[in-house]
PDB file of N, CA and C in Angstrom:
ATOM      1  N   UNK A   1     108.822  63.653 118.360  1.00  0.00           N
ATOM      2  CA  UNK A   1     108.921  65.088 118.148  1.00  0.00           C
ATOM      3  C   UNK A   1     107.910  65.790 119.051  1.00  0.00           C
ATOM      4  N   UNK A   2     108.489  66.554 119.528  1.00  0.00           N
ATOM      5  CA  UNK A   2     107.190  66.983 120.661  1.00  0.00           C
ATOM      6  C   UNK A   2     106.991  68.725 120.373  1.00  0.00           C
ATOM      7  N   UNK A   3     105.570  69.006 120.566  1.00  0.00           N
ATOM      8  CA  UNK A   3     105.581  70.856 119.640  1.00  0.00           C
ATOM      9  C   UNK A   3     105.310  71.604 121.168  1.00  0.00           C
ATOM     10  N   UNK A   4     105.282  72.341 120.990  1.00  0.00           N
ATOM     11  CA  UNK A   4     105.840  73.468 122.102  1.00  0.00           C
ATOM     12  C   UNK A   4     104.413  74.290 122.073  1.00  0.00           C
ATOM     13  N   UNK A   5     103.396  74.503 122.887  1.00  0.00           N
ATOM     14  CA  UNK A   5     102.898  75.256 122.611  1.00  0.00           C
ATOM     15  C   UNK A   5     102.850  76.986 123.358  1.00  0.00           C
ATOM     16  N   UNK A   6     102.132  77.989 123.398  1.00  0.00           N
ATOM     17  CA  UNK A   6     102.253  79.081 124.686  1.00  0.00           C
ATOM     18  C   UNK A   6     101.141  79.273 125.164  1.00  0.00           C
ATOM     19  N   UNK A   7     101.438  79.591 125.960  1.00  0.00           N
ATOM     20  CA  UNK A   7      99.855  79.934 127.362  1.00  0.00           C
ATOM     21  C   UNK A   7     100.919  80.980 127.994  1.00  0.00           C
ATOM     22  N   UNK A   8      99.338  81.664 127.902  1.00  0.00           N
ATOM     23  CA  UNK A   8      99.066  83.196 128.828  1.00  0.00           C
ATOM     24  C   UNK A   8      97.981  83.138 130.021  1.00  0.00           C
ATOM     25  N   UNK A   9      98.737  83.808 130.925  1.00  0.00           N
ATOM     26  CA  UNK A   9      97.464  83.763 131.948  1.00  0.00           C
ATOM     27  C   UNK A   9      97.050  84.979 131.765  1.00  0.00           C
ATOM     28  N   UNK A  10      95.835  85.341 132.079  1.00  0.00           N
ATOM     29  CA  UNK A  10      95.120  86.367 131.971  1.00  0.00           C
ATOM     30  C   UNK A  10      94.073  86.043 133.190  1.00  0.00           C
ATOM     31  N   UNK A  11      93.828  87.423 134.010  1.00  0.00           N
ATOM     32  CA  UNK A  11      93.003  87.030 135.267  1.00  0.00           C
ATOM     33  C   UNK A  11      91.392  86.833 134.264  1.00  0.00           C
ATOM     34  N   UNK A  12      90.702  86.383 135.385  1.00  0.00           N
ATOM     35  CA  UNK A  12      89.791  86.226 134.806  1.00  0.00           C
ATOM     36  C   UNK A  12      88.374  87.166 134.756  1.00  0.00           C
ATOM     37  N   UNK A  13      88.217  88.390 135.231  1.00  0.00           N
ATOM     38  CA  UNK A  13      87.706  89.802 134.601  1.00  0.00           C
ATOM     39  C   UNK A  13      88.427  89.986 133.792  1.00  0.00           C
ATOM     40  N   UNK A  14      89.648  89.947 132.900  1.00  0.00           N
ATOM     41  CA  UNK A  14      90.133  90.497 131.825  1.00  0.00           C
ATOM     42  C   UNK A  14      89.626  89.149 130.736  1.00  0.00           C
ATOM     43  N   UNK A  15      89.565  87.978 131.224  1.00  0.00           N
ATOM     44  CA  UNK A  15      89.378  87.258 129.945  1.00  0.00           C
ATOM     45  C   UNK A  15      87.637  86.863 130.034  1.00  0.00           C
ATOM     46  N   UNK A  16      87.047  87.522 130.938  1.00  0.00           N
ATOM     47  CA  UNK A  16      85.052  87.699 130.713  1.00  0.00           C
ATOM     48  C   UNK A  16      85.132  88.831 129.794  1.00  0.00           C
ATOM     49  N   UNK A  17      86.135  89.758 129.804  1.00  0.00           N
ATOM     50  CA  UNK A  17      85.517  91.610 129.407  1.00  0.00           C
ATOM     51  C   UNK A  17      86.201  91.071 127.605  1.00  0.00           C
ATOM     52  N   UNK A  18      86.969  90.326 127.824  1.00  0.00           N
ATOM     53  CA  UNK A  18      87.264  89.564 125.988  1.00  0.00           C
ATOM     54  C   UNK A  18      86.186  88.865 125.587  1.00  0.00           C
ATOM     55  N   UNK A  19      85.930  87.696 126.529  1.00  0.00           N
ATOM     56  CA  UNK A  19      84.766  87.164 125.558  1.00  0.00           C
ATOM     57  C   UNK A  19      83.702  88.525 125.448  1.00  0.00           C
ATOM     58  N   UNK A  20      83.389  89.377 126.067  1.00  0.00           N
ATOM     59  CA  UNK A  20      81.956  89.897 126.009  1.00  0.00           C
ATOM     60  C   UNK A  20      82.868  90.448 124.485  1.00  0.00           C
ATOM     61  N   UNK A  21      83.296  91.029 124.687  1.00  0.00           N
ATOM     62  CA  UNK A  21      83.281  91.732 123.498  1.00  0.00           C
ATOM     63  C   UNK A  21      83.613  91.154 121.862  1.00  0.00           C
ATOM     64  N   UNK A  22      84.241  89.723 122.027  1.00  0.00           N
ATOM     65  CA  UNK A  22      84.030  88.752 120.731  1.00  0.00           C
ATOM     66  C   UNK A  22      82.516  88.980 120.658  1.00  0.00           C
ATOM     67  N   UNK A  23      81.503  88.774 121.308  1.00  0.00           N
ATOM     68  CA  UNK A  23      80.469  88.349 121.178  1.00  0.00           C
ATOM     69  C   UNK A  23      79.749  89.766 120.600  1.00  0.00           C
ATOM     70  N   UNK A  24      80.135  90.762 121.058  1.00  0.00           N
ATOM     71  CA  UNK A  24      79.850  92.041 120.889  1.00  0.00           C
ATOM     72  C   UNK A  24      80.006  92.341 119.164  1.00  0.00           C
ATOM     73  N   UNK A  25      81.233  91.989 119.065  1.00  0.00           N
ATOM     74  CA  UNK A  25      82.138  91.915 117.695  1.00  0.00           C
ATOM     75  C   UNK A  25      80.655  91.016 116.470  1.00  0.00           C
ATOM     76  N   UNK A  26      80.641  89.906 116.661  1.00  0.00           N
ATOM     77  CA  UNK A  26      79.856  89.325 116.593  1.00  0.00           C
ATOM     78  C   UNK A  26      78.827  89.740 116.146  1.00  0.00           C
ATOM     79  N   UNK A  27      77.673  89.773 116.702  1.00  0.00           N
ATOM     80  CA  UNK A  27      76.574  90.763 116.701  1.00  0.00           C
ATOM     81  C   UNK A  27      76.501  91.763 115.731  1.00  0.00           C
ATOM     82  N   UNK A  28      77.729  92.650 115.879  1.00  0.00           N
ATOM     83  CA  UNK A  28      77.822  93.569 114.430  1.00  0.00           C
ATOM     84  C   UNK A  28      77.935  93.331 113.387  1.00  0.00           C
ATOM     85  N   UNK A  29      78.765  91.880 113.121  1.00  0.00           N
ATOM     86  CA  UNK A  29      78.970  91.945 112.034  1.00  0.00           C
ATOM     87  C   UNK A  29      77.921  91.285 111.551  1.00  0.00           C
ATOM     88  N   UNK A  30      76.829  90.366 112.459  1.00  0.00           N
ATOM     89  CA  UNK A  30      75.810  89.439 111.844  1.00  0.00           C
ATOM     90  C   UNK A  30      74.610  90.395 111.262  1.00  0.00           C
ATOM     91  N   UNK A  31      75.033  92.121 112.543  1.00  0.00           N
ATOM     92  CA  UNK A  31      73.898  92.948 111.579  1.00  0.00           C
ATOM     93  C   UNK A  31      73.991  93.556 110.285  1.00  0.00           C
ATOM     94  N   UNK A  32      75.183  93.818 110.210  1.00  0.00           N
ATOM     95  CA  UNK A  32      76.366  94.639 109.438  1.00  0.00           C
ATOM     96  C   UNK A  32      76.865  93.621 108.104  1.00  0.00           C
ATOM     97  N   UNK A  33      76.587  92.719 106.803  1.00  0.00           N
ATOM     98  CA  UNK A  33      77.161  92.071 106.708  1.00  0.00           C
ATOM     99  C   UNK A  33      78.190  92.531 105.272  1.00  0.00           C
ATOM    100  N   UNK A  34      79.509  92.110 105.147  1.00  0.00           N
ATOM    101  CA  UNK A  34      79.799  92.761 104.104  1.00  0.00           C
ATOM    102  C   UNK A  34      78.886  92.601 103.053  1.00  0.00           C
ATOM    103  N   UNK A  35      79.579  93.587 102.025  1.00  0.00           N
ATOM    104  CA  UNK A  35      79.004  93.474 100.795  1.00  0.00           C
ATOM    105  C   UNK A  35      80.266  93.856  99.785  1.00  0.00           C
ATOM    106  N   UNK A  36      80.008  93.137  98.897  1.00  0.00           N
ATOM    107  CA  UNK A  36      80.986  93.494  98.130  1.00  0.00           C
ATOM    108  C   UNK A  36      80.229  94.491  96.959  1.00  0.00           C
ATOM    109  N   UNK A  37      80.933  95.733  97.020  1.00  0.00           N
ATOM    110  CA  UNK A  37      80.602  96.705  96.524  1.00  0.00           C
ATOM    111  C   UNK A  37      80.904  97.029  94.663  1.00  0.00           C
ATOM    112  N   UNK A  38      80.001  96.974  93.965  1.00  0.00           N
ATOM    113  CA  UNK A  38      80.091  97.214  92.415  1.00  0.00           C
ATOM    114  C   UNK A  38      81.686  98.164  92.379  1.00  0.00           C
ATOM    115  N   UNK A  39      82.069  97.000  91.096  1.00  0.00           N
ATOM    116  CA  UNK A  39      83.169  98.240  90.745  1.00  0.00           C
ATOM    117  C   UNK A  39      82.871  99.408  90.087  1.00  0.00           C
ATOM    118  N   UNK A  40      83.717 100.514  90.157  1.00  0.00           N
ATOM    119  CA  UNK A  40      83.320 101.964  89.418  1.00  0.00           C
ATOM    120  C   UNK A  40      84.036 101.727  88.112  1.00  0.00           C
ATOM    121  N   UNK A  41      83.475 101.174  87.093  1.00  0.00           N
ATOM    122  CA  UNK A  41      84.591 101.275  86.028  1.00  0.00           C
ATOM    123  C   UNK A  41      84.266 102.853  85.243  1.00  0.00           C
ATOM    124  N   UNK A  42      85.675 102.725  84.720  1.00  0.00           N
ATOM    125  CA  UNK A  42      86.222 104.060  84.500  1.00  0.00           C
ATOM    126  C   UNK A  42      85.721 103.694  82.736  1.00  0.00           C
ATOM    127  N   UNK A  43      85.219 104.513  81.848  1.00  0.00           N
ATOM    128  CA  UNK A  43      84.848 104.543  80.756  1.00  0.00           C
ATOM    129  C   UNK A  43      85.990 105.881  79.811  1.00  0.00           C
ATOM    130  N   UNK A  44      85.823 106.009  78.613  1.00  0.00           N
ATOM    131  CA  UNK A  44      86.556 106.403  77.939  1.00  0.00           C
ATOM    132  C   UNK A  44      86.194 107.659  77.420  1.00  0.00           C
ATOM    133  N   UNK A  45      86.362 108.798  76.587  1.00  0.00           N
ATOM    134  CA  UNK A  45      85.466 109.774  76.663  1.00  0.00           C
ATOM    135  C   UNK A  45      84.212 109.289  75.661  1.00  0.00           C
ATOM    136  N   UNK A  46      84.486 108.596  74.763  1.00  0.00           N
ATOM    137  CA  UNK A  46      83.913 107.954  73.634  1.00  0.00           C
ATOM    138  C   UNK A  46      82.668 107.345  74.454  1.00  0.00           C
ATOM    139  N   UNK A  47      82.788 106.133  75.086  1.00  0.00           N
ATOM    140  CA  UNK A  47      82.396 105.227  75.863  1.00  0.00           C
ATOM    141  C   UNK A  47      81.571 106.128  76.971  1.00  0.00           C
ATOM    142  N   UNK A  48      81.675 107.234  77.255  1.00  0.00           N
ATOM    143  CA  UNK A  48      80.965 107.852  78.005  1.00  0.00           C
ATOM    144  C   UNK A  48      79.857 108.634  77.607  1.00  0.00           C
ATOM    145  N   UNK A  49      80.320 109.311  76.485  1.00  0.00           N
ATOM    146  CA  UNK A  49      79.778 110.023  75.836  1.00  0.00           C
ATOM    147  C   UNK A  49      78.078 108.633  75.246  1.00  0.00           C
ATOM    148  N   UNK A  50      78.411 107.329  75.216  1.00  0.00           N
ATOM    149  CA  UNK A  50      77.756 106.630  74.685  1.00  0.00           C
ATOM    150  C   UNK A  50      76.951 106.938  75.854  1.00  0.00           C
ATOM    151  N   UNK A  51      76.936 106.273  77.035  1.00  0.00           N
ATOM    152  CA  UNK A  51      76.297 105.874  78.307  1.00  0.00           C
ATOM    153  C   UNK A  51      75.607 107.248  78.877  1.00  0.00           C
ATOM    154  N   UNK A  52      76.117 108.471  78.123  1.00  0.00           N
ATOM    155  CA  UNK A  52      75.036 109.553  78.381  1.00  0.00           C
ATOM    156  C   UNK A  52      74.152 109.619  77.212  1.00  0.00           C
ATOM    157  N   UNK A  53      74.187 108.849  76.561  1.00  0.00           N
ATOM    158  CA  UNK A  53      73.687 109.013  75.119  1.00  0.00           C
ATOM    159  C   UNK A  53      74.055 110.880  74.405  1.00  0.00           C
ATOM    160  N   UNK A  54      75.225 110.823  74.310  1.00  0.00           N
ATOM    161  CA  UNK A  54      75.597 111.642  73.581  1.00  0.00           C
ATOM    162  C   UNK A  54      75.932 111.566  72.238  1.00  0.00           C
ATOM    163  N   UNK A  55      76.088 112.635  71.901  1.00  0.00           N
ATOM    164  CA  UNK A  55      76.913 112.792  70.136  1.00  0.00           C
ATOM    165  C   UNK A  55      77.788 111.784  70.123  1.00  0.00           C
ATOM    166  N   UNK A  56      78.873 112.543  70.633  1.00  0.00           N
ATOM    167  CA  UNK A  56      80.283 112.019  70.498  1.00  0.00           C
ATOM    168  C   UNK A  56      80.993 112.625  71.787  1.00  0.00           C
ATOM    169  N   UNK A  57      82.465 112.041  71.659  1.00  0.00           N
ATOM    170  CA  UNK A  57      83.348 112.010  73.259  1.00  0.00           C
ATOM    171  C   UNK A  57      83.295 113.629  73.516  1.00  0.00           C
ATOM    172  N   UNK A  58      83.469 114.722  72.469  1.00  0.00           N
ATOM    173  CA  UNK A  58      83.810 116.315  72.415  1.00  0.00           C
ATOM    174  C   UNK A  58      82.525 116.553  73.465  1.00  0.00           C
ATOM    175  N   UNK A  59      81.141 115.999  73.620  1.00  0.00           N
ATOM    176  CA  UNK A  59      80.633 116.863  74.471  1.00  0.00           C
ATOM    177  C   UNK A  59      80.656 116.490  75.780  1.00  0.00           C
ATOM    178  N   UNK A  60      81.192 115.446  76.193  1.00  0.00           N
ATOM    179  CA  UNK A  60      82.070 114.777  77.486  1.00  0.00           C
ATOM    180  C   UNK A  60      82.941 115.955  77.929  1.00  0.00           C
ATOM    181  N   UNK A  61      84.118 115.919  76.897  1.00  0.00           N
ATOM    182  CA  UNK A  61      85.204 116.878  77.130  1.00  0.00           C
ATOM    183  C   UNK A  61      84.740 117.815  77.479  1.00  0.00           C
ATOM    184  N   UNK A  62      83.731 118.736  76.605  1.00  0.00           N
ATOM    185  CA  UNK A  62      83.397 120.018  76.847  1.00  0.00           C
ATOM    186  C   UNK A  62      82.915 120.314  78.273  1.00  0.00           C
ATOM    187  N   UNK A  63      81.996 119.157  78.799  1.00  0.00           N
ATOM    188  CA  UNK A  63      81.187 119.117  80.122  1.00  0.00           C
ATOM    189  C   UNK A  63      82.506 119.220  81.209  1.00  0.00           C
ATOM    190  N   UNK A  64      83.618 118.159  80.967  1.00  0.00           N
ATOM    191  CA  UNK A  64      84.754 118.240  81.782  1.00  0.00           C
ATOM    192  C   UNK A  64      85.399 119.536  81.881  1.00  0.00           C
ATOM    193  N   UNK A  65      85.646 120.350  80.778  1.00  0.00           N
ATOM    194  CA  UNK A  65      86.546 121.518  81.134  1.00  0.00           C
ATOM    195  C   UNK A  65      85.651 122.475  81.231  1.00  0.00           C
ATOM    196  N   UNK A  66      84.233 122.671  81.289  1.00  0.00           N
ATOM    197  CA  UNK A  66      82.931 123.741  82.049  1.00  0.00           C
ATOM    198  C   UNK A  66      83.027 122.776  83.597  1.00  0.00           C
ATOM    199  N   UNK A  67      83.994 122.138  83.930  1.00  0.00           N
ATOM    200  CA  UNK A  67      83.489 121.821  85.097  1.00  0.00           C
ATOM    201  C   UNK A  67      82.293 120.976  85.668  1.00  0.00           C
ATOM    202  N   UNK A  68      81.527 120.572  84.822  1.00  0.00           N
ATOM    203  CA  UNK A  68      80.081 120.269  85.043  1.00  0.00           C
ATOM    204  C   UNK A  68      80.356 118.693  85.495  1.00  0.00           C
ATOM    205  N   UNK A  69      81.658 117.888  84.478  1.00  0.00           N
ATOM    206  CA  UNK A  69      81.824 116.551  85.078  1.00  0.00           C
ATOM    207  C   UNK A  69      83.441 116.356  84.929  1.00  0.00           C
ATOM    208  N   UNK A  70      83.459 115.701  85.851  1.00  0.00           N
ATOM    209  CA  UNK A  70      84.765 115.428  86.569  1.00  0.00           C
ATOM    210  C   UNK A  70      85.627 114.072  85.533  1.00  0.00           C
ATOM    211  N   UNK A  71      86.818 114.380  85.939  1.00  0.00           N
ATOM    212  CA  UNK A  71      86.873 113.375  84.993  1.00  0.00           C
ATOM    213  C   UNK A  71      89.138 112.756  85.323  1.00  0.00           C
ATOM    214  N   UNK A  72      89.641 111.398  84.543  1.00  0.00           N
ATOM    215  CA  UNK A  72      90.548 111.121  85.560  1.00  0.00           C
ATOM    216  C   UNK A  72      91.627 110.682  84.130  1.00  0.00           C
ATOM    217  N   UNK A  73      92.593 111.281  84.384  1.00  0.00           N
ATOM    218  CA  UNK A  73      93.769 111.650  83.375  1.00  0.00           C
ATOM    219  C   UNK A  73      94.246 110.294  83.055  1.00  0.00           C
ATOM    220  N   UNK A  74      94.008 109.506  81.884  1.00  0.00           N
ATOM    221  CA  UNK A  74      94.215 108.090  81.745  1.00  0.00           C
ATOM    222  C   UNK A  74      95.882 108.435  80.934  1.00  0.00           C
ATOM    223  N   UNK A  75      96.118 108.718  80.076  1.00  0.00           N
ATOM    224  CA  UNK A  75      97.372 109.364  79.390  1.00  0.00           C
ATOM    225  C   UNK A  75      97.539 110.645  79.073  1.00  0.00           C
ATOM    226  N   UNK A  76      98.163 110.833  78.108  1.00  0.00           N
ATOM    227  CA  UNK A  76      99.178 112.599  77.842  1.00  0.00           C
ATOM    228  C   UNK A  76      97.621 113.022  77.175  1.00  0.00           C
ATOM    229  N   UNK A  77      96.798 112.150  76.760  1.00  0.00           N
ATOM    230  CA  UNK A  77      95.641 112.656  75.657  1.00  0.00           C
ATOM    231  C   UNK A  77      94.315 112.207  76.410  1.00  0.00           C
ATOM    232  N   UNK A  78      94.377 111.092  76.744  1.00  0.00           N
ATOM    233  CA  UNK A  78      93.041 110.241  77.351  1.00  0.00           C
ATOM    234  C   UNK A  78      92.241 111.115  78.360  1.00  0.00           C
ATOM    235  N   UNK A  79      91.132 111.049  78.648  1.00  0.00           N
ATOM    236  CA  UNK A  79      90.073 111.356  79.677  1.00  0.00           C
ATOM    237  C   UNK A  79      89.744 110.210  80.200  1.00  0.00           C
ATOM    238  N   UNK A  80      89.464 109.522  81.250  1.00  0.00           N
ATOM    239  CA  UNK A  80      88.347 108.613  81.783  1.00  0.00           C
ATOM    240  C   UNK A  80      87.507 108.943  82.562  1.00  0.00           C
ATOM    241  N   UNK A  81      85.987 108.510  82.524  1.00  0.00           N
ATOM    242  CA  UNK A  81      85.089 109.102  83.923  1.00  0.00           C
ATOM    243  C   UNK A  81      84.632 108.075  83.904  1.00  0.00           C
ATOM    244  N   UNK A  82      84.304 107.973  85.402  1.00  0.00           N
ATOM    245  CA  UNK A  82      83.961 106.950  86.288  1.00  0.00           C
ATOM    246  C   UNK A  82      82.434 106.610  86.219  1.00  0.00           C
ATOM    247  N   UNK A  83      82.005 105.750  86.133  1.00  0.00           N
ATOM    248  CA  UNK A  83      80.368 105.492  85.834  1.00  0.00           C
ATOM    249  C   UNK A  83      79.745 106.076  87.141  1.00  0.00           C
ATOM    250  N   UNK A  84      80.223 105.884  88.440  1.00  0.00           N
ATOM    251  CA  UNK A  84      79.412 107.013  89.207  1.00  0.00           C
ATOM    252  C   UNK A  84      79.363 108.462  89.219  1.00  0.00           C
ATOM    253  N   UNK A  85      80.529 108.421  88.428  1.00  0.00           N
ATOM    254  CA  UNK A  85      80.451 110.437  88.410  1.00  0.00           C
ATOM    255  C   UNK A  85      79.692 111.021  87.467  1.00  0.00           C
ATOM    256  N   UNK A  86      79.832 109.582  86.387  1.00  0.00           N
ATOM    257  CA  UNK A  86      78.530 109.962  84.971  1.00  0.00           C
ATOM    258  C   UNK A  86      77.157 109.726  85.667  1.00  0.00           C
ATOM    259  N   UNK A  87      76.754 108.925  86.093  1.00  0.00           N
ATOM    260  CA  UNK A  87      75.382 108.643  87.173  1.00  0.00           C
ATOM    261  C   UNK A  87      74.917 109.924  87.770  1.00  0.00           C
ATOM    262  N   UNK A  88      75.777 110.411  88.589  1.00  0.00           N
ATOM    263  CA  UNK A  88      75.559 111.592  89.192  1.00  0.00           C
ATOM    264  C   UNK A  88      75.511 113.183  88.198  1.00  0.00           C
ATOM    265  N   UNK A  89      75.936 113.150  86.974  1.00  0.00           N
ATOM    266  CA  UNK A  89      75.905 113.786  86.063  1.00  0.00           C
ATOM    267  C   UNK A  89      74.887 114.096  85.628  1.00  0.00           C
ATOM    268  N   UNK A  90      73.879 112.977  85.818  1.00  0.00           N
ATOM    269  CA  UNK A  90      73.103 112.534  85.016  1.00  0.00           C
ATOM    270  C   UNK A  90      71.523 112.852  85.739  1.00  0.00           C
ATOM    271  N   UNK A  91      72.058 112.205  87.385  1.00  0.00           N
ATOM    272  CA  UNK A  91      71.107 112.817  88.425  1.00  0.00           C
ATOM    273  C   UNK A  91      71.093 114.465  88.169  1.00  0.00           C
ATOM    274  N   UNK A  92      72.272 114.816  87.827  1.00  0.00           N
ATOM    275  CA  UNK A  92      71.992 116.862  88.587  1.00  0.00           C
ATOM    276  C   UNK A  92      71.234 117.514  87.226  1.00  0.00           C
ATOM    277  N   UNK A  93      72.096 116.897  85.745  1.00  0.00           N
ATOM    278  CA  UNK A  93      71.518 118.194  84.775  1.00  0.00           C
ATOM    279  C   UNK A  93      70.037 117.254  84.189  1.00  0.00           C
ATOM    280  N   UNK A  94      69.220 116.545  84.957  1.00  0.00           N
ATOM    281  CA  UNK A  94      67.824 115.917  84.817  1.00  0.00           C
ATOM    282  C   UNK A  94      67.625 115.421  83.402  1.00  0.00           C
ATOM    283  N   UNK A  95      68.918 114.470  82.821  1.00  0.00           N
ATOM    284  CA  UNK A  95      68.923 113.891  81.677  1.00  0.00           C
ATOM    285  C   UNK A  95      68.382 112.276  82.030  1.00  0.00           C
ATOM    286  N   UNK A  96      67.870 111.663  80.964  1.00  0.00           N
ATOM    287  CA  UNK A  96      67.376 109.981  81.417  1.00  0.00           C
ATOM    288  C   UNK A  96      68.494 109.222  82.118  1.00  0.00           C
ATOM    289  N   UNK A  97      67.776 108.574  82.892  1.00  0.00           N
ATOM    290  CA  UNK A  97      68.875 107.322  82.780  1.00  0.00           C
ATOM    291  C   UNK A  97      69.155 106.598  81.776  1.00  0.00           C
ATOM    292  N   UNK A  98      70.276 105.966  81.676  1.00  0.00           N
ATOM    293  CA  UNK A  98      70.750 104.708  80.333  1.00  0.00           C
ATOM    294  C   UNK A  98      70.088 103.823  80.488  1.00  0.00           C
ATOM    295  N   UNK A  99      69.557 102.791  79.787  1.00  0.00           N
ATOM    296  CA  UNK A  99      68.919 101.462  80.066  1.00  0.00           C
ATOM    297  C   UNK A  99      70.223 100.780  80.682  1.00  0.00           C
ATOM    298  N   UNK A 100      70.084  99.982  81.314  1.00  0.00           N
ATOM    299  CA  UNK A 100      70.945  99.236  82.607  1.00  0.00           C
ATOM    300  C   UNK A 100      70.995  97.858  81.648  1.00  0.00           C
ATOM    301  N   UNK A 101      72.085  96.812  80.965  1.00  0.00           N
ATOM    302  CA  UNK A 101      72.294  95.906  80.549  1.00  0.00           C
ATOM    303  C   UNK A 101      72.273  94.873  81.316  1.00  0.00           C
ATOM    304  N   UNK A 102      71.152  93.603  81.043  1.00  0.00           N
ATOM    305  CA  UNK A 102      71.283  92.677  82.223  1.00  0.00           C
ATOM    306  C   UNK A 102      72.118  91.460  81.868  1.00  0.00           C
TER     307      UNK A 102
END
């Protein structure tokens, strides 16, 4: 059985100006390295209302429809907000942070 392979010619200033730039490629990413980024989980109004240390979910809601926090239509009834938008909530009207669960 014999496999077939393909070859390209490419002059050879076009295949130096490729390697430079693998190598280029390279370099960035060794400075650059991913990260895998925390998920934003989405909390409940209840569940939010906890993590601001609030009453109850009503002063979530209330903050959502004054505009003050944003918030993401889970059903016909539900609210969800996102733990960074509560974070940042939290940064602007100079309330504590939550203790962080390890």
């Amino acid at each position: 059985m014999s496999h077939l392979q393909a070859v390209v010619i490419v002059p050879e200033s076009q295949w130096r100006a490729m390697q430079a730039d693998i190598v280029m490629l390279k370099e960035i990413v060794q400075q650059h390295p991913a990260t895998d980024a925390p998920k934003d989980d989405l909390l409940t109004s209840r569940a939010a209302a906890s993590y601001l240390g609030l009453k109850d979910g009503r002063s979530v809601t209330k903050a959502r429809r004054a505009g003050r926090l944003t918030g993401v239509l889970i059903n016909e009834k539900e609210w969800g907000f996102r733990r960074s938008e509560l974070d940042r909530y939290l940064n602007r009207y100079n309330r504590p942070q939550p203790a962080t669960a390890s």
